[in-house]
Protein backbone atom coordinates (compact mmCIF):
# COMPACT_ATOMS: atom_id res chain seq x y z
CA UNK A 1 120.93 66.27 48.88
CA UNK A 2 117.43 66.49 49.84
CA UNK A 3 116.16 63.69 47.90
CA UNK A 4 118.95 61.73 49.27
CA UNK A 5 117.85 62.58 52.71
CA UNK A 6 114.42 61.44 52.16
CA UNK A 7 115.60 57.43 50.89
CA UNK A 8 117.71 57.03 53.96
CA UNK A 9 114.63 57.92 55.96
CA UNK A 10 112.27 55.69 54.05
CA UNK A 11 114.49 53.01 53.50
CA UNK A 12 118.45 52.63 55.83
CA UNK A 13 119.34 53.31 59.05
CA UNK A 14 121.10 56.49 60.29
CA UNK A 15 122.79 56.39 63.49
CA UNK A 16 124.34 59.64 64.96
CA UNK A 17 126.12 59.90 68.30
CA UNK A 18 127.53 62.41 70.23
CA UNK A 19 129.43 62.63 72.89
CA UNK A 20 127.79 65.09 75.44
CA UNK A 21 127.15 63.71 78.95
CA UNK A 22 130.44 61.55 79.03
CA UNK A 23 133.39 61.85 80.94
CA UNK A 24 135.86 61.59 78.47
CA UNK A 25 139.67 60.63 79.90
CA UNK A 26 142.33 61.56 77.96
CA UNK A 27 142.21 63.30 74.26
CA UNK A 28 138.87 62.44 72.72
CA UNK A 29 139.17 60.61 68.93
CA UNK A 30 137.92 62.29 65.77
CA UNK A 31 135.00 61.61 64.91
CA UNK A 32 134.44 58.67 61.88
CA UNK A 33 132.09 58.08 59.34
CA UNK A 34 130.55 54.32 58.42
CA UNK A 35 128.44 53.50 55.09
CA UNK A 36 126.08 50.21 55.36
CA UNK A 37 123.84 49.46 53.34
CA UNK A 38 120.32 49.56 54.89
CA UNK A 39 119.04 46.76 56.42
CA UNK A 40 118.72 44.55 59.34
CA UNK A 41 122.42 44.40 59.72
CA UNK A 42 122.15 47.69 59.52
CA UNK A 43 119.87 48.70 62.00
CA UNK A 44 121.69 45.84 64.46
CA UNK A 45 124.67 47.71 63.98
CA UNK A 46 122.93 50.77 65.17
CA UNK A 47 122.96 49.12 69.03
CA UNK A 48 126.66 48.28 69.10
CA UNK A 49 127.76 51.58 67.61
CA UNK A 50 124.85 53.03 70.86
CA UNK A 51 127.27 50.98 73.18
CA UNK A 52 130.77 51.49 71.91
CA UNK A 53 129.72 55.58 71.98
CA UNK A 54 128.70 55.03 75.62
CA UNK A 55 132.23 52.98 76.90
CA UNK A 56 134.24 55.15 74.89
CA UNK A 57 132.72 58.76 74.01
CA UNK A 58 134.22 58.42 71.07
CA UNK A 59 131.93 60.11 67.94
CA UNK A 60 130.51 57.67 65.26
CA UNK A 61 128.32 58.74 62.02
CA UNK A 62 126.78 55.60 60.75
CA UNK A 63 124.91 55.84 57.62
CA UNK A 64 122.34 53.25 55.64
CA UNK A 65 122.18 53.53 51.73
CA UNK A 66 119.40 52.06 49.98
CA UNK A 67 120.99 49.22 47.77
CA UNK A 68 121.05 51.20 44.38
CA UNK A 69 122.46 54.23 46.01
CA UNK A 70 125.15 52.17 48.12
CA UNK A 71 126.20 50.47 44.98
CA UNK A 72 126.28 53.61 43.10
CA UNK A 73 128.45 55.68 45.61
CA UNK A 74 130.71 53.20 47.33
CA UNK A 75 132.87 51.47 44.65
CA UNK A 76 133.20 55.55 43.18
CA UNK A 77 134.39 56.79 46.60
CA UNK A 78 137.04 54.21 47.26
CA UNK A 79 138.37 54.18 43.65
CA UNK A 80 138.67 57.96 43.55
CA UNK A 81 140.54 57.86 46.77
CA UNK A 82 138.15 59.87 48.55
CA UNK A 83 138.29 60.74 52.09
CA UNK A 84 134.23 60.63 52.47
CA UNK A 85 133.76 58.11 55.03
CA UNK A 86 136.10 55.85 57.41
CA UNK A 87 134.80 52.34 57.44
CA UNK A 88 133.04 50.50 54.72
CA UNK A 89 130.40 47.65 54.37
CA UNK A 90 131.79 45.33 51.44
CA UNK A 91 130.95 41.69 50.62
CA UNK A 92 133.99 39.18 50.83
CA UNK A 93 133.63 38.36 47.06
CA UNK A 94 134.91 42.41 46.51
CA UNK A 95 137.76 42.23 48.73
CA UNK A 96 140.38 41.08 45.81
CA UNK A 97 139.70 43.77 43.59
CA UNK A 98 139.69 46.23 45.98
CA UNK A 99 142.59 45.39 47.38
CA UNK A 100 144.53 45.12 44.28
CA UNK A 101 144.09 48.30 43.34
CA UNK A 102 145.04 49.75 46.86
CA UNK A 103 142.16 51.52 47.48
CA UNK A 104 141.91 49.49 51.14
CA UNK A 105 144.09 49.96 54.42
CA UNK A 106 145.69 46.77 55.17
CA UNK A 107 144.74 45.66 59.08
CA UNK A 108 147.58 43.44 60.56
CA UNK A 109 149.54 46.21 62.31
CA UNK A 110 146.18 47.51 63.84
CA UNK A 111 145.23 43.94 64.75
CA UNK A 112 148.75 42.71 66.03
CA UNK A 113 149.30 46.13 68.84
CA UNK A 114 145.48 45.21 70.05
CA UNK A 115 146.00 42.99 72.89
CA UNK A 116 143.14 40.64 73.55
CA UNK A 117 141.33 40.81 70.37
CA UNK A 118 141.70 37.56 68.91
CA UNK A 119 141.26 37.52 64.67
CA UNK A 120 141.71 33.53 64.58
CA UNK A 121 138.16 33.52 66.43
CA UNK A 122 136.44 35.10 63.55
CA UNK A 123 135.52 32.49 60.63
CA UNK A 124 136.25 34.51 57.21
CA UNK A 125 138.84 36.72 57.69
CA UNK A 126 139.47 38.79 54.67
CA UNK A 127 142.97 38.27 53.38
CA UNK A 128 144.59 39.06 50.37
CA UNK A 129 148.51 38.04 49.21
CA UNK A 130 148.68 37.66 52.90
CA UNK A 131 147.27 40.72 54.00
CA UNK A 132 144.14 41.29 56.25
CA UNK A 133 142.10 44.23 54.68
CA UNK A 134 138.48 43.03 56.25
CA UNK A 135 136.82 41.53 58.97
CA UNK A 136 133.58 39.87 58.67
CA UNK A 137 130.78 41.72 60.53
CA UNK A 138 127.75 39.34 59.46
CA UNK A 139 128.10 35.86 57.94
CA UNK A 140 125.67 33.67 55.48
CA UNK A 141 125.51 30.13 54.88
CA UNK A 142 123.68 27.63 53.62
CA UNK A 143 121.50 24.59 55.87
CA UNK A 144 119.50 21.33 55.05
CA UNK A 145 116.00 21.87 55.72
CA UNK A 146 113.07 19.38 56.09
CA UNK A 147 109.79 18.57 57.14
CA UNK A 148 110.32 16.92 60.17
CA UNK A 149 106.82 15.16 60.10
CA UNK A 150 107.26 13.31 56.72
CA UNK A 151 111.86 12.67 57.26
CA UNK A 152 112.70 10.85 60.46
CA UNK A 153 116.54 10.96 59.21
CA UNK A 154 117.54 13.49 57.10
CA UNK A 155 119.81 12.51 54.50
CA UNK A 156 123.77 12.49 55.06
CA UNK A 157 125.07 12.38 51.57
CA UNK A 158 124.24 13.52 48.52
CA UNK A 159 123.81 9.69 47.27
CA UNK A 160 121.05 9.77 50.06
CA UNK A 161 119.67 12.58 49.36
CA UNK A 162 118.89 11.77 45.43
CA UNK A 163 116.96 8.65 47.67
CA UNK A 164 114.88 10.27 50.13
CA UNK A 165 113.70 13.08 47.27
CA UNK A 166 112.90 10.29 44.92
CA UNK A 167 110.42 9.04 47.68
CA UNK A 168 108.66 12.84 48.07
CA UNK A 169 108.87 13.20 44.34
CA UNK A 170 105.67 12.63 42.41
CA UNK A 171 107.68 11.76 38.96
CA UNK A 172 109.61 8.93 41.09
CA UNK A 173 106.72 8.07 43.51
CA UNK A 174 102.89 9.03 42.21
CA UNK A 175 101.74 8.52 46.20
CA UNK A 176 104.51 10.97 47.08
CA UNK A 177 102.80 13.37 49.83
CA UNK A 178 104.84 16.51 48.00
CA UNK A 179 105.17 17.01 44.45
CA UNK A 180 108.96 17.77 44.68
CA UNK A 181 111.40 16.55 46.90
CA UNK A 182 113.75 18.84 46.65
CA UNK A 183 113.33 22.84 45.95
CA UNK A 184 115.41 26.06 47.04
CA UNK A 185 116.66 29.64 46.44
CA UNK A 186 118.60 28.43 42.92
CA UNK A 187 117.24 31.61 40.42
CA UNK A 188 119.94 32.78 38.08
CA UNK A 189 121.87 36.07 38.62
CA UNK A 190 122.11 35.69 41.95
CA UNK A 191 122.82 32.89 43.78
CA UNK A 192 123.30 29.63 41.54
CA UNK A 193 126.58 29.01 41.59
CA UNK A 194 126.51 29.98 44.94
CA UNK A 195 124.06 26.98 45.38
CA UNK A 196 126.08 24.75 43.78
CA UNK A 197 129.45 24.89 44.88
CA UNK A 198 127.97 23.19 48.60
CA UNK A 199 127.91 20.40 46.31
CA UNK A 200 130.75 20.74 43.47
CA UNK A 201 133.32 21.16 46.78
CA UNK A 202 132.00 18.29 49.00
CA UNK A 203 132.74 16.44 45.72
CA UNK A 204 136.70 17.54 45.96
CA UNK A 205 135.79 19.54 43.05
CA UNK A 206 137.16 23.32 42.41
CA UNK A 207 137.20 26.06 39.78
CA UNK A 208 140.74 26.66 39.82
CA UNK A 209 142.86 24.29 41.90
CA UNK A 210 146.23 25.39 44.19
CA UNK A 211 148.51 25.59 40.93
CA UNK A 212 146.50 27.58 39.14
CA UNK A 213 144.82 25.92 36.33
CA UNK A 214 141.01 26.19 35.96
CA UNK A 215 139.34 22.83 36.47
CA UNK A 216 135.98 23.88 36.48
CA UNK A 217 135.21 21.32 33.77
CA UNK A 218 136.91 18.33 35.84
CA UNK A 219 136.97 15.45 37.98
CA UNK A 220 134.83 16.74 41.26
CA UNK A 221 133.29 19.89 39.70
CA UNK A 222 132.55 17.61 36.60
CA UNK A 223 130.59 15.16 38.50
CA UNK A 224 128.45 17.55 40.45
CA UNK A 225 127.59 19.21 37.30
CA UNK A 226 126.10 15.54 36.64
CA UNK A 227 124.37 15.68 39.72
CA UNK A 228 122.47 19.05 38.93
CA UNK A 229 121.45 17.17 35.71
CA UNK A 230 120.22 14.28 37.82
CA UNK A 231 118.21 16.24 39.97
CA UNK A 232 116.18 18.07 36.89
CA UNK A 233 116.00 14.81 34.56
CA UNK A 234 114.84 12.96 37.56
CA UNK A 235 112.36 15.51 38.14
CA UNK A 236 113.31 15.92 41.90
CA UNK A 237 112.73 19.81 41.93
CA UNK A 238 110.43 22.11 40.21
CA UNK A 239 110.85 22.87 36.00
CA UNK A 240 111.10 25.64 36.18
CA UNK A 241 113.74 25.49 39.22
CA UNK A 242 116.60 28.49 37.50
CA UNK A 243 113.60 31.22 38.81
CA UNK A 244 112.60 29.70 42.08
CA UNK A 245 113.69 32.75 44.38
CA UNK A 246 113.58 33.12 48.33
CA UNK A 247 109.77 33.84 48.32
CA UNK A 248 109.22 31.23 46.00
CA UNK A 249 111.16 28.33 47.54
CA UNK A 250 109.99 29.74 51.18
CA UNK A 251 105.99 28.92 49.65
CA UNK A 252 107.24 25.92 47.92
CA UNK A 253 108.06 24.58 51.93
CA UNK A 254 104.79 25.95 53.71
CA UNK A 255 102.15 24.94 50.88
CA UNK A 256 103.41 21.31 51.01
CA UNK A 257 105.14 21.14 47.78
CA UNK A 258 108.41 20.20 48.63
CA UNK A 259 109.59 17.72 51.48
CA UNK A 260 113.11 19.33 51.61
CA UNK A 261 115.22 22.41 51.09
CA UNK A 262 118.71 21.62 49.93
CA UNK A 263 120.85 23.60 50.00
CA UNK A 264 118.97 26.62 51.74
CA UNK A 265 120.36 30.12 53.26
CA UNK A 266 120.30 29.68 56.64
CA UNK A 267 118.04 32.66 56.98
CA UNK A 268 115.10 30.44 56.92
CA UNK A 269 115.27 28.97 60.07
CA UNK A 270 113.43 31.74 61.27
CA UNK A 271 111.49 32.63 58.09
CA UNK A 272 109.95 29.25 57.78
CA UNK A 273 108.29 28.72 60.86
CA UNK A 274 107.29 32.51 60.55
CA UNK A 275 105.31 32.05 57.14
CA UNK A 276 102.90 29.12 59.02
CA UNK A 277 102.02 26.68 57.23
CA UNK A 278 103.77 23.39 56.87
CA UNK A 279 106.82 25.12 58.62
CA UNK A 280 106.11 24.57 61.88
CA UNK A 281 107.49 20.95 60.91
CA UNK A 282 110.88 22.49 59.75
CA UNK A 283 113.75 20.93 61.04
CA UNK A 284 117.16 21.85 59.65
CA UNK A 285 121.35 20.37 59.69
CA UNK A 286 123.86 20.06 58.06
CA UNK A 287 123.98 20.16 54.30
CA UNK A 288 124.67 16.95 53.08
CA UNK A 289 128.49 16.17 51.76
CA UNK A 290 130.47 12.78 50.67
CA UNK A 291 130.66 9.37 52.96
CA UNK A 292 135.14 8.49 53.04
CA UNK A 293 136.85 5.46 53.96
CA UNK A 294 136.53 5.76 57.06
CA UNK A 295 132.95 6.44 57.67
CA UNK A 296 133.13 10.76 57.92
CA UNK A 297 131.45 12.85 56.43
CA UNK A 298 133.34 15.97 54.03
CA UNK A 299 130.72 18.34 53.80
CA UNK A 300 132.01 21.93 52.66
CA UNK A 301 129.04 24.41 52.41
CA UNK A 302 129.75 27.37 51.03
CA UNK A 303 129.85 30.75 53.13
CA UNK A 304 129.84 34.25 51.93
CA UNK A 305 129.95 37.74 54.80
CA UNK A 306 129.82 41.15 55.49
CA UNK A 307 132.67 42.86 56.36
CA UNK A 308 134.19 46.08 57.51
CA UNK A 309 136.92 47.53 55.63
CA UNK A 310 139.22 50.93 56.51
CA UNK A 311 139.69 52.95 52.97
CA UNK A 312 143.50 53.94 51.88
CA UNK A 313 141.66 57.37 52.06
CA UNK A 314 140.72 57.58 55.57
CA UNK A 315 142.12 61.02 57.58
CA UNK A 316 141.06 58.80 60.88
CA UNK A 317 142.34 55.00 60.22
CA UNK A 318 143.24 54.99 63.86
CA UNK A 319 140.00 56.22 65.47
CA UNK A 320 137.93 53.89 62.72
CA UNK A 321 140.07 50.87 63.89
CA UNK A 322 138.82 51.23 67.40
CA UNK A 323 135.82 51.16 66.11
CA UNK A 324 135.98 48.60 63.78
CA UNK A 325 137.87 46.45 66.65
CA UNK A 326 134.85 46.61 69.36
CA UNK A 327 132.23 46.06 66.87
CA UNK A 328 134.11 43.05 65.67
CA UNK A 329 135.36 42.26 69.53
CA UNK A 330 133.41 39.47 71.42
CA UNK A 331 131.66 41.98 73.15
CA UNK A 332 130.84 43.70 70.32
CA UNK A 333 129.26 40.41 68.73
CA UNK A 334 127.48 39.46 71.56
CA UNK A 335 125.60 42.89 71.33
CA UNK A 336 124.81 42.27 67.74
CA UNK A 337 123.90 39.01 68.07
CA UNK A 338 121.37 40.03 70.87
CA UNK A 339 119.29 42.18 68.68
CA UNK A 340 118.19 39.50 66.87
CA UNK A 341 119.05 41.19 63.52
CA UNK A 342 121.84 39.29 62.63
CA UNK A 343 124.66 36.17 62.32
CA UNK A 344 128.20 37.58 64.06
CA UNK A 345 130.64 35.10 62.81
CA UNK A 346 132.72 34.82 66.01
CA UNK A 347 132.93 31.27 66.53
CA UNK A 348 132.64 31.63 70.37
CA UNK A 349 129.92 33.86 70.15
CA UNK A 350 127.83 31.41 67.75
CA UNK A 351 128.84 28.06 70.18
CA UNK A 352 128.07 29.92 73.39
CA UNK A 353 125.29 28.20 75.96
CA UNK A 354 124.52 32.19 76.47
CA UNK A 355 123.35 32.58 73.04
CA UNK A 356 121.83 28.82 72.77
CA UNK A 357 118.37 29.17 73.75
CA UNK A 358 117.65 32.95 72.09
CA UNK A 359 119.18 31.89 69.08
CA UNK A 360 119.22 27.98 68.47
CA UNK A 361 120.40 28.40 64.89
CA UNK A 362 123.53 29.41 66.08
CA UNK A 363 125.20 26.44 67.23
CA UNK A 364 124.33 24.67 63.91
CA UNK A 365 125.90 28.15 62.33
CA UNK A 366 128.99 27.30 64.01
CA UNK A 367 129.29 23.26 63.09
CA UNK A 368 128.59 24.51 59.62
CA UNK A 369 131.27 27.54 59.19
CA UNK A 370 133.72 25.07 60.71
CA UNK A 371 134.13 23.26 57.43
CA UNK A 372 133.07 26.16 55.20
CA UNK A 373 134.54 27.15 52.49
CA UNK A 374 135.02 30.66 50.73
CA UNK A 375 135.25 31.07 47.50
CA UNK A 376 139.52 32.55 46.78
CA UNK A 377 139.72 36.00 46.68
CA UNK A 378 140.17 37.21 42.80
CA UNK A 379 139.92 39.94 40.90
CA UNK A 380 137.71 38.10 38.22
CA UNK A 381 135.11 36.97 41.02
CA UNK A 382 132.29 38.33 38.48
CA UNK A 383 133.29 36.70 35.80
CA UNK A 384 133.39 33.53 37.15
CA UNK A 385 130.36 33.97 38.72
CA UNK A 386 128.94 35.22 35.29
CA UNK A 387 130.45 31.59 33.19
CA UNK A 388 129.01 29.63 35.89
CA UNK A 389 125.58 31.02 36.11
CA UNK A 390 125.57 30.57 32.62
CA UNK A 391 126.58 27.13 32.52
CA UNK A 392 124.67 25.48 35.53
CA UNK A 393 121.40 26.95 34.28
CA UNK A 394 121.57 24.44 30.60
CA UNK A 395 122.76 22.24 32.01
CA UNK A 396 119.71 21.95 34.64
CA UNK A 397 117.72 23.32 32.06
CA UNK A 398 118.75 20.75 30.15
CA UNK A 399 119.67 22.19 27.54
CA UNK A 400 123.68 21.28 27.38
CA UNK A 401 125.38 18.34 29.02
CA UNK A 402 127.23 18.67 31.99
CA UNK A 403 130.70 18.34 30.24
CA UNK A 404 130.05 20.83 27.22
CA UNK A 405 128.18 23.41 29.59
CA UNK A 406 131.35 23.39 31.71
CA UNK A 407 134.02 23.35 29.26
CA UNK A 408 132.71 26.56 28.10
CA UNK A 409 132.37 28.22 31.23
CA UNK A 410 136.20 27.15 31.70
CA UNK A 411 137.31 28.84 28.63
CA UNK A 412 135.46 31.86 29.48
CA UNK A 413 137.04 31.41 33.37
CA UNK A 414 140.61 30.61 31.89
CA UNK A 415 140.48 34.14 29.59
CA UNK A 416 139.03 36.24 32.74
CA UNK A 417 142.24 34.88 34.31
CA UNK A 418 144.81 35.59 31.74
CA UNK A 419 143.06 39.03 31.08
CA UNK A 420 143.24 40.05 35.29
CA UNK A 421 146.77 38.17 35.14
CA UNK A 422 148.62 40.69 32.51
């Protein structure tokens, strides 16, 4: 316990509230216990848990985890059914398998006798069979960046975009300004698929399509594996591009070796300009997507959140709902997005003129999540992630063509299914 004491301190936030001072009406709830990981979100949290305590009197015990330790205690406390803590941090991409296994308190009846709080305002709702079991806290998405003094227009499409990185590529243009045209956050075991399905969706592509067969290794998702090819044959982002990380694509923009970021997190709106360099020409949109018929755009970035669930072992689900409904209340929002410390994913909140001048990356937030799209909630979400990762780095390391690179992470996708099916 004591050396557990002493990484909270060093590294999470720990919020505890009580209730003296307050003139409580009525009986007073119990008190409830939340688990975060520690973090900005984290310590943003921290303020709207310091004003729900104040409007309501009601107790909170918020708690930050360093990332090993959350990993290492949260998945065992829900699966064991214990009643440690009321309200959970989870990433959408866990919801399915939590949920199957019934570990999670489903929210509808909660959300449907709270009038006024409006669910259809939040972008990501976490749903499974038709059940809500989670409501985003914090969202992530992903933004085209660019250097604003060297791209007039930014590119549209992803046709244009293979055109204006040819022109700040040294391999397609030796008196290129930038050696790359293109970089970004694409290192393996974390976020390359991630990267790539802003592309492989735009393209009408999917992994497994409405009736249930994995197409992975098809039509749309075929043809942007051809255009991951095309941007490491071409030479259009750095060799070695399956390591470039946040730090390193971040540098990549400031030093002047790359004219654009595509796709990036939209975290580095702020980080960009922040590092110096050439960022203070950073300019950033919309990702780019795939011109129709009749002259739109479909652009489908990909999205991932935070969310807040209530465990199936909760003594308090009633008193944690309250909670968990003014944190995730306009109000609530607007609080968290004021600190500065993170992306609420109320899409009122993000398109408000309030919010517009202290955080200008919101309004593009919103256009974006507007035609997001989240990966479907299954069971197997690590396994597919796993095939994928696999696949998309040969096949922009070139070392396997797009077709056999993807037909192999479809087998591997089709046999997660089958194996999470029976």
């Amino acid at each position: 316990m004591k050396g557990r004491k002493k990484i909270i301190l060093l590294v999470g936030c720990m919020f505890i509230f009580t209730v003296s001072g307050f003139s409580i009406a009525g009986a007073q709830l119990p008190k409830i216990r939340v688990i975060m990981m520690s973090g900005s979100e984290c310590d943003g949290m921290q303020k709207v848990a310091e004003a729900y305590i104040k409007e309501t009197g009601n107790p909170v015990v918020g708690e930050g985890l360093g990332r090993g330790e959350y990993h290492a205690i949260v998945p065992v406390h829900l699966f064991s059914a214990s009643p440690g803590f009321d309200i959970a941090w989870i990433q959408n991409t866990w919801l399915a398998e939590y949920a199957e296994a019934g570990v999670l308190e489903p929210l509808d009846e909660f959300v449907q006798a709270s009038e006024g709080y409006n669910i259809e305002d939040i972008f990501g709702v976490g749903r499974y069979k038709g059940k809500t079991y989670a409501i985003p806290t914090d969202v992530s998405t992903f933004f085209l960046f660019y250097r604003k003094d060297l791209i007039e227009e930014p590119p549209q499409t992803w046709k244009e975009l293979l055109e204006v990185a040819k022109k700040f590529s040294k391999s397609q243009n030796p008196q290129s300004p930038t050696k790359y045209g293109i970089t970004g956050d694409y290192i393996t075991g974390e976020v390359l698929p991630q990267t790539w399905w802003n592309i492989m969706w735009s393209m009408r592509g999917e992994v497994i399509d409405k009736s249930g067969e994995v197409v992975v290794n098809k039509n749309g998702a075929l043809e942007a594996g051809r255009y991951f090819e095309k941007l490491a044959r071409m030479e259009l982002v750095p060799p070695n591009l399956t390591q470039v990380g946040w730090d390193d694509h971040i540098n990549h923009f400031v030093n002047g070796d790359a004219a654009m970021i595509v796709p990036g997190w939209n975290a580095a709106y702020t980080a960009l300009p922040a590092a110096g360099g050439f960022g203070k020409y950073m300019k950033a949109t919309l990702i780019p997507g795939v011109k129709q018929e009749d002259g739109s755009i479909f652009r489908t970035p990909y999205a991932h959140s935070w969310n807040f669930v209530i465990p199936a072992a909760s003594r308090h689900k009633k008193a944690a709902w309250e909670f968990l409904k003014f944190v995730t209340s306009k109000q609530g929002m607007i609080i968290y997005a004021k600190t500065g410390l993170g992306n609420p994913p109320r899409e009122s909140v993000l398109m408000s003129p309030e919010m517009a001048e202290m955080r200008p990356d919101f309004l593009l937030m919103g256009r974006t999540l507007r035609d997001a799209g989240w990966f479907p909630p299954v069971t197997y979400f690590g396994k597919i992630f796993d095939a994928l990762d696999v696949a998309l780095a040969e096949i922009v390391n070139l070392m396997k063509s797009p077709k056999d690179a993807l037909d192999r992470a479809a087998r591997l996708i089709l046999e997660a299914k089958k194996t999470a099916e029976y």
